[in-house]
C-alpha atoms as a PDB file:
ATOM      1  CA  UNK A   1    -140.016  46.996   0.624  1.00  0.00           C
ATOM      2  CA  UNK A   2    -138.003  50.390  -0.343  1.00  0.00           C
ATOM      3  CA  UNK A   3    -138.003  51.612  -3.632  1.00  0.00           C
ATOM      4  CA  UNK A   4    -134.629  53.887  -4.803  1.00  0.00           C
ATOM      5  CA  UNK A   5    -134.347  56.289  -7.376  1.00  0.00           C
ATOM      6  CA  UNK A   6    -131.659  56.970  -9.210  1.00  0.00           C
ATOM      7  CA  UNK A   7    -129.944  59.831 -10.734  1.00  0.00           C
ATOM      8  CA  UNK A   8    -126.499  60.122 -12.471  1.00  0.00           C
ATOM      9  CA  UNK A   9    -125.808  56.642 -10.473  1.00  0.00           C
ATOM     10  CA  UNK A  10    -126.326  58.653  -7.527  1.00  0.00           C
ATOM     11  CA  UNK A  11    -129.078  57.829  -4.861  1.00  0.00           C
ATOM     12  CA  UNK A  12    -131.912  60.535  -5.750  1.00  0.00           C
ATOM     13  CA  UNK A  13    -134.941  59.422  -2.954  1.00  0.00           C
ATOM     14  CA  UNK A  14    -136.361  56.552  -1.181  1.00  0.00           C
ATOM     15  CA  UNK A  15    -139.847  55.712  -1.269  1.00  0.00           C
ATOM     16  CA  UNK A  16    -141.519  52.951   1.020  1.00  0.00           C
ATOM     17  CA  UNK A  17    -143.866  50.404  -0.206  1.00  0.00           C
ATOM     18  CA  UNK A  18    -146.511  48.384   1.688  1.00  0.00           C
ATOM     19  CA  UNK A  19    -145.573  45.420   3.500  1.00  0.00           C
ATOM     20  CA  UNK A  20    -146.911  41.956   2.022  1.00  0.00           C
ATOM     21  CA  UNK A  21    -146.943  43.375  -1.961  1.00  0.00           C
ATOM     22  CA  UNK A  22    -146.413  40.784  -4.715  1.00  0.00           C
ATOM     23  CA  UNK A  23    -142.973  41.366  -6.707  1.00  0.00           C
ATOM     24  CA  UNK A  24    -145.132  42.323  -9.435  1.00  0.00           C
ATOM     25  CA  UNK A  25    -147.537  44.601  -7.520  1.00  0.00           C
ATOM     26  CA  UNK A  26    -144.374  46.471  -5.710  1.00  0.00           C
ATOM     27  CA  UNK A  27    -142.883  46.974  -9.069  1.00  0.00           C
ATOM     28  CA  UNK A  28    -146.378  48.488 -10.324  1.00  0.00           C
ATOM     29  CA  UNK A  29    -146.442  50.898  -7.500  1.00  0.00           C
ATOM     30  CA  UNK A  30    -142.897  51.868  -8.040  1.00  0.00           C
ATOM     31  CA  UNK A  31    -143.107  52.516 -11.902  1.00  0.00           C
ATOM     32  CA  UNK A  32    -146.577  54.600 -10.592  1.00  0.00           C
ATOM     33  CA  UNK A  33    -144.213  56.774  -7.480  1.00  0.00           C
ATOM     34  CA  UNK A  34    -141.592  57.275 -10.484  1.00  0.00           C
ATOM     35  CA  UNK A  35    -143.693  59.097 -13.415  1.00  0.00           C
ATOM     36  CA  UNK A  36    -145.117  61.243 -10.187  1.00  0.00           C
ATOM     37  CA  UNK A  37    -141.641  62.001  -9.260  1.00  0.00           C
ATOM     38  CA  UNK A  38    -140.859  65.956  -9.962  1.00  0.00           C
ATOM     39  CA  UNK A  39    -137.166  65.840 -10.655  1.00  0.00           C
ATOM     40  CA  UNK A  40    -135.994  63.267 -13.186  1.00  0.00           C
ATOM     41  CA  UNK A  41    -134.328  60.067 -12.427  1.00  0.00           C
ATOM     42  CA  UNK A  42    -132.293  57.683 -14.554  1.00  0.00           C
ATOM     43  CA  UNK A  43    -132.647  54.826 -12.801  1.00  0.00           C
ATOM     44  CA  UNK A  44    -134.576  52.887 -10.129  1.00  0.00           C
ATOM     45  CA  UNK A  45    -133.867  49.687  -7.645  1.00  0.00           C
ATOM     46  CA  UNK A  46    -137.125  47.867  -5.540  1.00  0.00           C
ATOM     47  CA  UNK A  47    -135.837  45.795  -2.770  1.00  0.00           C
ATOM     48  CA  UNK A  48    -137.474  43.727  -0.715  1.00  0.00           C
ATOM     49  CA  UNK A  49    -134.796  43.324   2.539  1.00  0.00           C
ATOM     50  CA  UNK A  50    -131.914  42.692   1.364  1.00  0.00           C
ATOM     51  CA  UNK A  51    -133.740  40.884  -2.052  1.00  0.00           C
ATOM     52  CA  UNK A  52    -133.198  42.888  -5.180  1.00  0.00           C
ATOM     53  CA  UNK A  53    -136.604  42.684  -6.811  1.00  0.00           C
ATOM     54  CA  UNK A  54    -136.004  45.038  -9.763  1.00  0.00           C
ATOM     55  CA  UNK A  55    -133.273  47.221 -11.070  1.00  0.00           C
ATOM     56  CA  UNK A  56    -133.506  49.264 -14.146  1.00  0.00           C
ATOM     57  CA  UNK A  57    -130.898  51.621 -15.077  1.00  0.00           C
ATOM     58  CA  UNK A  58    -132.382  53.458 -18.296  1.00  0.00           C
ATOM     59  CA  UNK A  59    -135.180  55.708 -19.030  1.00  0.00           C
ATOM     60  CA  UNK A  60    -138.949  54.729 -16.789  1.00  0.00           C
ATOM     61  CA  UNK A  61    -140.679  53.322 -19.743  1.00  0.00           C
ATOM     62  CA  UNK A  62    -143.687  50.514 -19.420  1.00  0.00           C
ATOM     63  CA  UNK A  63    -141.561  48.264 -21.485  1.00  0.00           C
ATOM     64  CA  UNK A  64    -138.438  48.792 -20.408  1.00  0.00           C
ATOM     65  CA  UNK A  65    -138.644  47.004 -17.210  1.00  0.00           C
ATOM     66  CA  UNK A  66    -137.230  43.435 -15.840  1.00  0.00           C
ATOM     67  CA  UNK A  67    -137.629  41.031 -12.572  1.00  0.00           C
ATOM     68  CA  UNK A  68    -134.840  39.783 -10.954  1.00  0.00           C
ATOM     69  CA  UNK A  69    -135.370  36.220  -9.900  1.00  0.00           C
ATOM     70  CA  UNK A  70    -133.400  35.638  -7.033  1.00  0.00           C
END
């Protein structure tokens, strides 16, 4: 799983997640990589192969987050 963050709709980094996560748990740990994340980001994408799991393009919020069911 990669998660991608996001920055003026621009790729900003690329962080790799552990193999055999739950959708849930992967977005957990991504929403965790973002608030340690020194530069700001607008946005972020967790995909699991070619399998978006999450995208959020708006402020990293605990509440502001939404799975993709694919």
């Amino acid at each position: 799983m990669r998660c991608y963050f996001l920055r003026g709709g621009q790729l900003a980094g690329v962080n790799m997640l552990p193999r055999g996560l739950s959708d849930q748990d992967a977005v957990a740990r991504a929403e965790t990589q973002s608030l340690k994340r020194k530069s700001p980001i607008h946005g972020l994408e967790v995909w699991d192969r070619a399998r978006l799991i999450l995208r959020r393009l708006a402020p990293i919020g605990p509440s502001r987050w939404t799975i993709v069911q694919s």
